[in-house]
Protein backbone atom coordinates (compact mmCIF):
# COMPACT_ATOMS: atom_id res chain seq x y z
CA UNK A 1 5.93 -0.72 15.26
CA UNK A 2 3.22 0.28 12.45
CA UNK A 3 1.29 -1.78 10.27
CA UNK A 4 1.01 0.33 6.58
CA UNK A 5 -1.27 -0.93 4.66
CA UNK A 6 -1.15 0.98 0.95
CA UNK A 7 -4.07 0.87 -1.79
CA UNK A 8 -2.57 1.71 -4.92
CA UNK A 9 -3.47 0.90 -8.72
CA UNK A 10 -1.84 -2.50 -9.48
CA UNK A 11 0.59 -1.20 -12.41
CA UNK A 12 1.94 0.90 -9.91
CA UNK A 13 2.53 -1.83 -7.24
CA UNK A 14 5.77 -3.15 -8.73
CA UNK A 15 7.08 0.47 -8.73
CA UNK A 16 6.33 0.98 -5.07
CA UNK A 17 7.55 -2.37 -4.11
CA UNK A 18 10.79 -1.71 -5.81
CA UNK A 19 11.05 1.84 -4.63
CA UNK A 20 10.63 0.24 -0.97
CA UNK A 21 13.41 -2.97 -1.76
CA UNK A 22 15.48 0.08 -3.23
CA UNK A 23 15.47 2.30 0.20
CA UNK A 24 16.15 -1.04 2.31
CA UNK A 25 12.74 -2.02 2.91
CA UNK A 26 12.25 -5.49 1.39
CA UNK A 27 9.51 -7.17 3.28
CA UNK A 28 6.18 -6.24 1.85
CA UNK A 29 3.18 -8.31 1.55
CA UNK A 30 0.95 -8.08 -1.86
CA UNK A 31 -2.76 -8.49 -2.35
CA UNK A 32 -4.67 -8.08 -4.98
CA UNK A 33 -8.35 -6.73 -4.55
CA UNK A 34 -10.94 -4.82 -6.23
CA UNK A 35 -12.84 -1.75 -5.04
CA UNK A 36 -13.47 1.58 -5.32
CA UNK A 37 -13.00 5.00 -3.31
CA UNK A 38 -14.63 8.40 -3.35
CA UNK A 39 -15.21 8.55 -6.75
CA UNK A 40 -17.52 5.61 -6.84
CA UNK A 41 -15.98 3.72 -9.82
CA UNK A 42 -14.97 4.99 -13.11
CA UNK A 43 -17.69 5.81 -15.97
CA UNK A 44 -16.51 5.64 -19.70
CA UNK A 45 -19.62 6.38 -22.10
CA UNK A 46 -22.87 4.61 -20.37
CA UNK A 47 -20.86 1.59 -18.96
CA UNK A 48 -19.81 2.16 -15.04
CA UNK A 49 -16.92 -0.13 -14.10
CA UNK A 50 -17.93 -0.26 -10.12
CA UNK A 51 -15.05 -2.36 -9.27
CA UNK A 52 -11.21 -1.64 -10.26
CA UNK A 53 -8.91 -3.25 -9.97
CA UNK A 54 -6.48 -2.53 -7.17
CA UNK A 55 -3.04 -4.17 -4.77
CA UNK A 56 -3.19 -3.71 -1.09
CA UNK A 57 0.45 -4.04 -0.01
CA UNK A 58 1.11 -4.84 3.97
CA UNK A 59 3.98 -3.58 5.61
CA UNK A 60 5.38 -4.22 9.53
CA UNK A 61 7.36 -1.25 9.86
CA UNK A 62 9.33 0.13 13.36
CA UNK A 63 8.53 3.99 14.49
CA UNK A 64 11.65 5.46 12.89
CA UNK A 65 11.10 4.22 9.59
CA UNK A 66 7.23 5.83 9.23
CA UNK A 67 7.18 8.45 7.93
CA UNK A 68 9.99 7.68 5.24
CA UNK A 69 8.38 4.03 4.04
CA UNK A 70 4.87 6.50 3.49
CA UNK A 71 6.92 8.95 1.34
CA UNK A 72 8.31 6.27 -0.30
CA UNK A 73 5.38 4.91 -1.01
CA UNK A 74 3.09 8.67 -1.97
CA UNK A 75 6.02 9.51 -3.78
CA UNK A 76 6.21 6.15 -6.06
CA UNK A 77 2.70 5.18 -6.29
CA UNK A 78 1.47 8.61 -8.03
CA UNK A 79 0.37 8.71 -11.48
CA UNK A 80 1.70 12.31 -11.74
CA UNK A 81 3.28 14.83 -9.61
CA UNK A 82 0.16 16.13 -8.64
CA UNK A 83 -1.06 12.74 -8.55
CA UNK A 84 -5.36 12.04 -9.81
CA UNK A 85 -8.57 10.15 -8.29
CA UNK A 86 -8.04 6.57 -7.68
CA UNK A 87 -3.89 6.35 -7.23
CA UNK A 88 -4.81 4.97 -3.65
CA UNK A 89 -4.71 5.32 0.53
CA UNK A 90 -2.25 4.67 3.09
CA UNK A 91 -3.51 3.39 5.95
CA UNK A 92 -1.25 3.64 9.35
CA UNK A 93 -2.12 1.64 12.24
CA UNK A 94 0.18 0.60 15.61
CA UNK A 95 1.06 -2.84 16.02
CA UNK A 96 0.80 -4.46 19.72
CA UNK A 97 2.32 -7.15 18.96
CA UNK A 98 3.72 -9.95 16.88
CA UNK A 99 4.97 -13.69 16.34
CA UNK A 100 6.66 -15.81 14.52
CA UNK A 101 4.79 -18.63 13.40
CA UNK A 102 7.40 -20.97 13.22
CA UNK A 103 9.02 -20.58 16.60
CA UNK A 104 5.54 -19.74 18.26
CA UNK A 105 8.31 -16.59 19.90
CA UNK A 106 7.10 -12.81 20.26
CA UNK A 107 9.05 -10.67 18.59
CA UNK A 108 10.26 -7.31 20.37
């Protein structure tokens, strides 16, 4: 199992999240957060806006699915083909384990 955790510009979140429910992917977690990457903000005139706005969207996903769920995701969550500065990261990361908070059980 992987944990995908996807930065991505918040009017693009809904897209993503129904590109995912569309492929059979429904559970996905949404947060929204502000930040900034590489390009250190965005400047417009004299004003620098430090902090955009941005969704982190959490995923449990099993080894099969990868790399599919983080096509979906590039492929849904650009602002053009080409895609520009800012559209987001993916973030992969194995999960060792998990449980279900209600039934206290580990799930396999």
């Amino acid at each position: 199992m992987f944990l995908i955790r996807a930065i991505s510009r918040p009017e693009k979140s809904v897209v993503v999240m129904k590109a995912l429910l569309d492929a059979g992917f429904p559970a996905v977690t949404k947060i929204s957060a502000y930040g900034r990457g590489k390009q250190r903000g965005l400047r417009v005139g004299d004003v620098t806006y430090d902090e955009l706005p941005k969704d982190i969207l959490l995923m449990a996903i099993s080894s099969k699915d990868k790399d599919f769920v983080v096509e979906t995701i590039v492929s849904s969550a650009r602002t053009s083909p080409s895609g520009h500065f800012g559209d987001g990261k993916i973030f992969v990361t194995p999960i060792d384990e998990i449980y279900t908070i209600s039934s206290g059980k580990k799930e396999v």
